[in-house]
N, C-alpha and C. Protein backbone atom coordinates (compact mmCIF):
# COMPACT_ATOMS: atom_id res chain seq x y z
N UNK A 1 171.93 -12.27 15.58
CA UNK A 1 171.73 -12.51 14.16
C UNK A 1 171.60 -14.01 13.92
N UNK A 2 170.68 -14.48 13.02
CA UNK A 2 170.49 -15.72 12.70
C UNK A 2 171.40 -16.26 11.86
N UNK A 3 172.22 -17.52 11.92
CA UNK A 3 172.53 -17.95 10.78
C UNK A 3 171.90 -19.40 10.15
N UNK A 4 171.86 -19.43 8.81
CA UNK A 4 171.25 -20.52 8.20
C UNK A 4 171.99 -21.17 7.63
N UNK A 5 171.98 -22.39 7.26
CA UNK A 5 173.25 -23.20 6.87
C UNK A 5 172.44 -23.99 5.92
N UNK A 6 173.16 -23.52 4.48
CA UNK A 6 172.74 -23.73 3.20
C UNK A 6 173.63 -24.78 2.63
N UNK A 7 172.86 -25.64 1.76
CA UNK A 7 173.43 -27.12 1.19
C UNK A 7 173.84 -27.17 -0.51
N UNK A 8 174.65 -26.60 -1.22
CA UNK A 8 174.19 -26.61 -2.56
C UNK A 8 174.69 -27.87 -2.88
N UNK A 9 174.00 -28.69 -3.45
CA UNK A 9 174.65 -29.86 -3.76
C UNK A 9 174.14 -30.06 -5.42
N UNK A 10 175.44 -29.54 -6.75
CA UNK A 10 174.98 -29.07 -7.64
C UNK A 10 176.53 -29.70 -8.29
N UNK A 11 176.74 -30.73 -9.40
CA UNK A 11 177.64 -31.58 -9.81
C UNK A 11 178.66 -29.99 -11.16
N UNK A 12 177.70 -29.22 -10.94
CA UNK A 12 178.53 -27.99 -12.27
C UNK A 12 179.16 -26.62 -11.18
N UNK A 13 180.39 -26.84 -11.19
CA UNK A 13 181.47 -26.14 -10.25
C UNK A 13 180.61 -24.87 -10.73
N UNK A 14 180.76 -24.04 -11.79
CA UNK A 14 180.22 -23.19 -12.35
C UNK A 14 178.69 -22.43 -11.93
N UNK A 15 177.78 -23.64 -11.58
CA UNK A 15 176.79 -22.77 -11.10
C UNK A 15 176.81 -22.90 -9.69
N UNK A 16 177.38 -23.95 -9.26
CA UNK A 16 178.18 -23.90 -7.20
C UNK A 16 178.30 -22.43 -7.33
N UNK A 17 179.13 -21.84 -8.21
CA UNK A 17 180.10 -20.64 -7.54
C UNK A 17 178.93 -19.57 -7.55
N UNK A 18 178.09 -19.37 -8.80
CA UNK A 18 177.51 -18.25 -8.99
C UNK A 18 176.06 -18.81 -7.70
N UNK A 19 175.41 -19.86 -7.40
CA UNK A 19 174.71 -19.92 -6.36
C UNK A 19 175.28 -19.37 -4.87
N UNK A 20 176.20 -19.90 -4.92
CA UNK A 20 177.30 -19.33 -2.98
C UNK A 20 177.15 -18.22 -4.02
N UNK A 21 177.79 -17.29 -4.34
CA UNK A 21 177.72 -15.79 -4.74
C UNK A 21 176.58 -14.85 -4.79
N UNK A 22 175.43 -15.50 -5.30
CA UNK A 22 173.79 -15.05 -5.02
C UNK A 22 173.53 -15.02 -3.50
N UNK A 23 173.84 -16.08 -3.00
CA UNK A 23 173.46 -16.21 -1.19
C UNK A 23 174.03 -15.53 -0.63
N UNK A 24 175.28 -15.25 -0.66
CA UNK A 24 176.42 -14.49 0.03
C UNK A 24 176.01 -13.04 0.23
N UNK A 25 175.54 -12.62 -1.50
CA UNK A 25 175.59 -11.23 -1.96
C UNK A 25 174.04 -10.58 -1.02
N UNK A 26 173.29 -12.12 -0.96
CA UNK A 26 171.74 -11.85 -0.71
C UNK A 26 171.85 -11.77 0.81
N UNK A 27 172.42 -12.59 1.60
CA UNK A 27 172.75 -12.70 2.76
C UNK A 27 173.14 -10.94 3.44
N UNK A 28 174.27 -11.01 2.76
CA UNK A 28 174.68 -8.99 3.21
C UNK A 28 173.69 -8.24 3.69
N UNK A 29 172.54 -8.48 2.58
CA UNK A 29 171.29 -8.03 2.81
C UNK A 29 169.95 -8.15 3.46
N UNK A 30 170.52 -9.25 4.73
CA UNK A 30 169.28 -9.53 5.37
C UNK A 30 169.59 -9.70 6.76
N UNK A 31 168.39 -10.05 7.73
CA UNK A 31 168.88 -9.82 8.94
C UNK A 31 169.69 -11.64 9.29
N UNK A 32 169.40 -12.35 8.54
CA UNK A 32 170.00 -13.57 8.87
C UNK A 32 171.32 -13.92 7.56
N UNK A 33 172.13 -14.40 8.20
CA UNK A 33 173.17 -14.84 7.10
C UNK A 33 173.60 -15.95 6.81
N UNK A 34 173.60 -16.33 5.95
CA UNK A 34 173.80 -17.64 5.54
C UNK A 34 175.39 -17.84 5.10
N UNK A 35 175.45 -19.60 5.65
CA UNK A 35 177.00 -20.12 5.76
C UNK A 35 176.43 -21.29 4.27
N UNK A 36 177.03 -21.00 3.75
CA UNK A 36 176.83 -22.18 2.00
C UNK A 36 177.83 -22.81 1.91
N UNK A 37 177.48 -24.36 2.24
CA UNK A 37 178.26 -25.62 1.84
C UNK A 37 177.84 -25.63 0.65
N UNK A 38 179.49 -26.92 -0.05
CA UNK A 38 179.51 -27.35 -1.48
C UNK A 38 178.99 -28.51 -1.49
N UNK A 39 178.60 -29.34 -2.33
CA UNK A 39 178.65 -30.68 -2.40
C UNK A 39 178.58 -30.75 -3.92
N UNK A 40 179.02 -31.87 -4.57
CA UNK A 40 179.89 -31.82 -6.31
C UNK A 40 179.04 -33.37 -6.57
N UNK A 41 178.70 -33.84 -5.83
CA UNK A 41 177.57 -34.96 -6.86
C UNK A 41 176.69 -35.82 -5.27
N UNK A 42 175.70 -36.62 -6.13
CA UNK A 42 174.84 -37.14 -5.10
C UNK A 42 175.48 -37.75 -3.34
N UNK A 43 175.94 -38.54 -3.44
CA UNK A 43 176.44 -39.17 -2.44
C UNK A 43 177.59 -38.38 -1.80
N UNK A 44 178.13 -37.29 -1.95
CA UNK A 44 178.85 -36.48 -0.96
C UNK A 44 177.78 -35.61 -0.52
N UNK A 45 176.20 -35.14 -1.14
CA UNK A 45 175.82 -34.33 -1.05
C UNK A 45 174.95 -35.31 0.66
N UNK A 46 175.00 -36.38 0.12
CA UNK A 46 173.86 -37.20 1.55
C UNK A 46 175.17 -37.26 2.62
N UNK A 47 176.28 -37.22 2.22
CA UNK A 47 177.34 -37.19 3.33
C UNK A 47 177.03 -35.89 4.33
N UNK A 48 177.61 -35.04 3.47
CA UNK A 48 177.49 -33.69 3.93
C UNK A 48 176.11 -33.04 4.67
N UNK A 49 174.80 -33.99 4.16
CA UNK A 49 173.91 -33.44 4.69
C UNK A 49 173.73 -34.08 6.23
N UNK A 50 174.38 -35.16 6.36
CA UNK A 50 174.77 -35.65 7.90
C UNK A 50 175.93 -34.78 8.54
N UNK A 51 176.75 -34.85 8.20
CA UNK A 51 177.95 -33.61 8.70
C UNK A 51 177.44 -32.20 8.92
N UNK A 52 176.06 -31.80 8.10
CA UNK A 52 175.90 -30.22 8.64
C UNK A 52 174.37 -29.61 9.05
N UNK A 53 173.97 -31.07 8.84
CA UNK A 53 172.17 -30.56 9.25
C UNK A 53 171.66 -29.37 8.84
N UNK A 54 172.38 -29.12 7.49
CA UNK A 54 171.50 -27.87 6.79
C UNK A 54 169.69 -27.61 7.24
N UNK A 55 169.84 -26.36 6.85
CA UNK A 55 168.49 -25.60 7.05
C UNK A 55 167.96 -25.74 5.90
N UNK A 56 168.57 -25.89 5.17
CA UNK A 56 167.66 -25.85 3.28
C UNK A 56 168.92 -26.29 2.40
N UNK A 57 168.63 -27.43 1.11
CA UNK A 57 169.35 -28.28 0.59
C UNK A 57 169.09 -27.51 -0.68
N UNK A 58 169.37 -27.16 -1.48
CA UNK A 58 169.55 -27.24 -2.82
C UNK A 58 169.99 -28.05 -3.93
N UNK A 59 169.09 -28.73 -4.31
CA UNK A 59 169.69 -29.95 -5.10
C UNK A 59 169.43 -30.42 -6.37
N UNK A 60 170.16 -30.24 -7.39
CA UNK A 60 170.59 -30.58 -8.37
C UNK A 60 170.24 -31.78 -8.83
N UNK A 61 169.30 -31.97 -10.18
CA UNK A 61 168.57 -33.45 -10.30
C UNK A 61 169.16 -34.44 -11.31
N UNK A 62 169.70 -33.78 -12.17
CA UNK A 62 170.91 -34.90 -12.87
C UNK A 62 172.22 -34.81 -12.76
N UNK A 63 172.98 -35.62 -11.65
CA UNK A 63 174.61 -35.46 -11.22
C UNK A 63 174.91 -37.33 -11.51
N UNK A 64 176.12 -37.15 -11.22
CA UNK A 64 177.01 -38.26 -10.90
C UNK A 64 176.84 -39.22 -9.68
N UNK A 65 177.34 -40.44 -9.47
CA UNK A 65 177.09 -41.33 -8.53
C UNK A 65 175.71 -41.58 -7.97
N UNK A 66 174.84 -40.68 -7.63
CA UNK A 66 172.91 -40.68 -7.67
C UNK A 66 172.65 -38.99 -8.36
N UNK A 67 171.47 -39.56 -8.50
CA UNK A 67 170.93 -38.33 -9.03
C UNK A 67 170.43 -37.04 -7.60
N UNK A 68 169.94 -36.31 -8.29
CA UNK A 68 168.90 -35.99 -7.08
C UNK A 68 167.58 -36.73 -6.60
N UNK A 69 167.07 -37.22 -7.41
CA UNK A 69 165.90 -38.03 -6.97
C UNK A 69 166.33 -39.53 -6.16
N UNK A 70 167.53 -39.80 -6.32
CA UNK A 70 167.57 -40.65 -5.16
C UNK A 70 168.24 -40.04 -3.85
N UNK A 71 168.72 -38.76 -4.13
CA UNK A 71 168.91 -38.36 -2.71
C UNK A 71 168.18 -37.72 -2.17
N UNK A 72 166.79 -37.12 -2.69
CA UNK A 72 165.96 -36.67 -1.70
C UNK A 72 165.14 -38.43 -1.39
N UNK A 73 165.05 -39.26 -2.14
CA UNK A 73 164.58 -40.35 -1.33
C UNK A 73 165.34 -41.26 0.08
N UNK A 74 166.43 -40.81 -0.06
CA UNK A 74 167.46 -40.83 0.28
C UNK A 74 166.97 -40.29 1.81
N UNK A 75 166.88 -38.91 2.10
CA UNK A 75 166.57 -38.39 2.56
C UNK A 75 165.27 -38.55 3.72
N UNK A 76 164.29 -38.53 2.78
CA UNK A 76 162.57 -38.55 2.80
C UNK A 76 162.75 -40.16 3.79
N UNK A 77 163.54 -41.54 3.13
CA UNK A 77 163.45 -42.53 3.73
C UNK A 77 163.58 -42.51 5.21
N UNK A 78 164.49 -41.25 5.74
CA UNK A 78 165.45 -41.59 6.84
C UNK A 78 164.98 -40.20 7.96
N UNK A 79 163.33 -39.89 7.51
CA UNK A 79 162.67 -38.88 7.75
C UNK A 79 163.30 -37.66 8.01
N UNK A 80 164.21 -37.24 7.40
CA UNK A 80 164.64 -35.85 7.24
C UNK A 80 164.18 -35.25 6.44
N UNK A 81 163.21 -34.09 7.42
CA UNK A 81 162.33 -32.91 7.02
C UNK A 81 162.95 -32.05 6.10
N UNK A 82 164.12 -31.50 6.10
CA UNK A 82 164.82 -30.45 5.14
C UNK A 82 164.26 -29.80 4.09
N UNK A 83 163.78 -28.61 4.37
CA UNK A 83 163.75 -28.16 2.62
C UNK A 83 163.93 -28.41 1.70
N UNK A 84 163.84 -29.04 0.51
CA UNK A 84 164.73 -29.23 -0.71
C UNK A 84 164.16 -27.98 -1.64
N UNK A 85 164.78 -27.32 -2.38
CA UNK A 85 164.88 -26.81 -3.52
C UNK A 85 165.40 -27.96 -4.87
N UNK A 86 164.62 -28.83 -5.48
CA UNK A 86 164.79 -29.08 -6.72
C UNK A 86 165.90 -28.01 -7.96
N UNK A 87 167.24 -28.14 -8.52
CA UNK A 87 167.18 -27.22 -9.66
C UNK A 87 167.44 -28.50 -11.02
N UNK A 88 167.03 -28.10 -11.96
CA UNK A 88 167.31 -28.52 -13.30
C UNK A 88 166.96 -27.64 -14.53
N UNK A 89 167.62 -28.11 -15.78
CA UNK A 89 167.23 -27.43 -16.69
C UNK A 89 166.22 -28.17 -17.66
N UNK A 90 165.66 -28.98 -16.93
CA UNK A 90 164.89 -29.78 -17.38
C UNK A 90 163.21 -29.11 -17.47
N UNK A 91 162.72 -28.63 -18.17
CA UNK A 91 161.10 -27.94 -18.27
C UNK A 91 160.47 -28.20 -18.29
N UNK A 92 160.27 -29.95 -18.64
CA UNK A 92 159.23 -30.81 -18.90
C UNK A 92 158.38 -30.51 -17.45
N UNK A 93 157.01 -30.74 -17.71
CA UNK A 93 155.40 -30.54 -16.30
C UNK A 93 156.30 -32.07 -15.75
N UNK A 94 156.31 -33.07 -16.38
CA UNK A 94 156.24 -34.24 -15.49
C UNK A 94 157.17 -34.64 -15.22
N UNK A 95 158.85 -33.69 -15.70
CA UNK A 95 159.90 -33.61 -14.41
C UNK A 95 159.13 -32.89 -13.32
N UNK A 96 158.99 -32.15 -13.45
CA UNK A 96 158.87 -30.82 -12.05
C UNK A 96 157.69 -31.76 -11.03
N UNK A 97 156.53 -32.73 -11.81
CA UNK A 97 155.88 -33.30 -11.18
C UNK A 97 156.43 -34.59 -10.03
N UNK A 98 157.30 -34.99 -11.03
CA UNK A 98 158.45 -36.02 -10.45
C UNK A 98 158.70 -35.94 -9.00
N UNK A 99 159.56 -34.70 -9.45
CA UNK A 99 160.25 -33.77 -8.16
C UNK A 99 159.30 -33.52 -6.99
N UNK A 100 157.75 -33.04 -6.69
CA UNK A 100 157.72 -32.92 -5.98
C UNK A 100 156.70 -34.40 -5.30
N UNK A 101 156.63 -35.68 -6.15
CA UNK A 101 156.29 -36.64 -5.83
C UNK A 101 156.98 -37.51 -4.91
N UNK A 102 158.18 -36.70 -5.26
CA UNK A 102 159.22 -37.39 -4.62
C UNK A 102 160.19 -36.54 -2.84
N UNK A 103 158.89 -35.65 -2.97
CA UNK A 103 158.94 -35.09 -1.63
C UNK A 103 160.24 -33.19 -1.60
N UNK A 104 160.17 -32.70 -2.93
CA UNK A 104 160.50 -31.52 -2.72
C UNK A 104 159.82 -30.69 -2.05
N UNK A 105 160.17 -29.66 -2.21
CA UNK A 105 159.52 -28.22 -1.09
C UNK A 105 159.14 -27.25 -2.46
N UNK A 106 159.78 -26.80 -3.42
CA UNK A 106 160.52 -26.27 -4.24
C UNK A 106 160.86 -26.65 -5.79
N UNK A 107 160.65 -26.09 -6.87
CA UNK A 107 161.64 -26.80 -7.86
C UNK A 107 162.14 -25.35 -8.47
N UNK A 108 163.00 -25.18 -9.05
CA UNK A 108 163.91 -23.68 -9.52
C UNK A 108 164.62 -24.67 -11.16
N UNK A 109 164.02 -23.84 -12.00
CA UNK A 109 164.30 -24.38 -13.56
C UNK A 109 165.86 -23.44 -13.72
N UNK A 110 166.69 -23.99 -14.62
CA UNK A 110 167.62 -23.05 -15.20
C UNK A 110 167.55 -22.51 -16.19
N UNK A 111 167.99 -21.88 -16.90
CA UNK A 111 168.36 -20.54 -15.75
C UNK A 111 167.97 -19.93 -15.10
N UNK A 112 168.36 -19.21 -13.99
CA UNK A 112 167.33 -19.14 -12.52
C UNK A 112 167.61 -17.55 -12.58
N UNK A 113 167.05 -16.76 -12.22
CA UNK A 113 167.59 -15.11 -11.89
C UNK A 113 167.96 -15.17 -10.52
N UNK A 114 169.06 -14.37 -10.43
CA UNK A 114 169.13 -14.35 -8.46
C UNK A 114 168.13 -13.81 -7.69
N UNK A 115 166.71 -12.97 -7.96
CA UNK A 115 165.58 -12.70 -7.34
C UNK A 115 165.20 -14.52 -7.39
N UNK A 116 164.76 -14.99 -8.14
CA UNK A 116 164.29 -15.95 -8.01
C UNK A 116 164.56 -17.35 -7.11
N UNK A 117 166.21 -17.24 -7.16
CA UNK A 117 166.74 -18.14 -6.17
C UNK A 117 166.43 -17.32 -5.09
N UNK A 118 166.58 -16.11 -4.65
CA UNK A 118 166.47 -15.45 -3.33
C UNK A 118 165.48 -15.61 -2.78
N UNK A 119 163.94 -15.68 -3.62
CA UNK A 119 162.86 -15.24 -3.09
C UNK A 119 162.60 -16.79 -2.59
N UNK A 120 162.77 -18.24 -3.19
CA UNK A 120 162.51 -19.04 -2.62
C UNK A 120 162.76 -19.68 -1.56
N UNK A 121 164.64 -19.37 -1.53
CA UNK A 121 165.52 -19.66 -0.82
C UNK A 121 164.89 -19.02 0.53
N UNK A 122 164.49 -17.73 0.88
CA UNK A 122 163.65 -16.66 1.96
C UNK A 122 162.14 -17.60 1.97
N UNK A 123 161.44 -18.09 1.43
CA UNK A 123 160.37 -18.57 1.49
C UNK A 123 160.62 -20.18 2.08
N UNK A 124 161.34 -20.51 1.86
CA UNK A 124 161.27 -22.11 2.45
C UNK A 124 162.02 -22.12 3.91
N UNK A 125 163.34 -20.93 4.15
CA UNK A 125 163.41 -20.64 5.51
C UNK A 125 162.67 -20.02 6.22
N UNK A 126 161.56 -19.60 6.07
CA UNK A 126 160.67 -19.15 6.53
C UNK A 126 159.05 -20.04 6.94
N UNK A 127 158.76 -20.33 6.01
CA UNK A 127 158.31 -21.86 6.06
C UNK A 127 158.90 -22.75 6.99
N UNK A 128 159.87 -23.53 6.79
CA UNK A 128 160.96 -23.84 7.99
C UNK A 128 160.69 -23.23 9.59
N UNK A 129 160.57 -22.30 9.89
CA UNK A 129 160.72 -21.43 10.93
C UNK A 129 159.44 -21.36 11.70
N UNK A 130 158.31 -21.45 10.70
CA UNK A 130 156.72 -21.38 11.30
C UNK A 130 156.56 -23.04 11.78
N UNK A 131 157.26 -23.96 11.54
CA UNK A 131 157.34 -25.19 11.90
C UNK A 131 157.21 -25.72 13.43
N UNK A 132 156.32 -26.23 13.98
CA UNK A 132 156.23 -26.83 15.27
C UNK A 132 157.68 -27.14 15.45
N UNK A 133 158.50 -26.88 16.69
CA UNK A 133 159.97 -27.50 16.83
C UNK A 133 159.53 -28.92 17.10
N UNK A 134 160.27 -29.95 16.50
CA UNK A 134 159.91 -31.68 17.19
C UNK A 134 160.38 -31.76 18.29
N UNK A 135 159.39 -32.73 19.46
CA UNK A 135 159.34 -33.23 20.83
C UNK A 135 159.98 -34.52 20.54
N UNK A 136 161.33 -34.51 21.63
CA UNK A 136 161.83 -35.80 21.49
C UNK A 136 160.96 -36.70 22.36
């Protein structure tokens, strides 16, 4: 069985819990299962993403200490490929444009349905997976 190791890095305890709870519940249901880290604002979330080499990041675009847009640059600088999933409740075209200027995979508006987190969350590990492995 595969496991995937999921990043939520999302500053509202509240939607942490109900995201790990969507994955968990969605996970049961598939042939791969996913292990879901926390992360509670920008700069634990770039910690943590060195501590666990997630498979797919989920990240949250207005938090504390950086936003998300400096931690996927963050990221992008230090050529780590990772998935990102963008979330905000932000609707504006030229957030979402922002986001993927700035090197998302993904953007997920709030409120999100759990099909909707599922189906992307399954689409970018999968994506992921059709990926040439890198030659050191």
């Amino acid at each position: 069985m595969n496991i995937a190791q999921i990043l939520v890095i999302e500053d509202n305890p509240g939607i942490s819990d109900i995201i790990r709870y969507i994955l968990t519940e969605m996970s049961s249901k598939e042939v791969c299962v996913y292990k879901i880290s926390l992360a509670y604002d920008g700069k634990q979330g770039l910690e943590r993403v060195e501590e666990l080499h997630p498979d797919i990041i989920l990240l949250d675009i207005h938090m504390p200490r950086m936003n998300g847009y400096e931690v996927l640059q963050s990221l992008r600088s230090r050529d780590i490929t990772t998935p990102v999933i963008m979330m905000t409740a932000v609707v504006r075209p030229e957030e979402q444009a922002k986001a993927f200027r700035a090197g998302c995979d993904a953007y997920l508006t709030k409120p999100f349905t759990a099909l909707q987190l599922s189906h992307l969350v399954r689409e970018q590990l999968h994506r992921k997976a059709l990926q040439p492995a890198a030659t050191p």
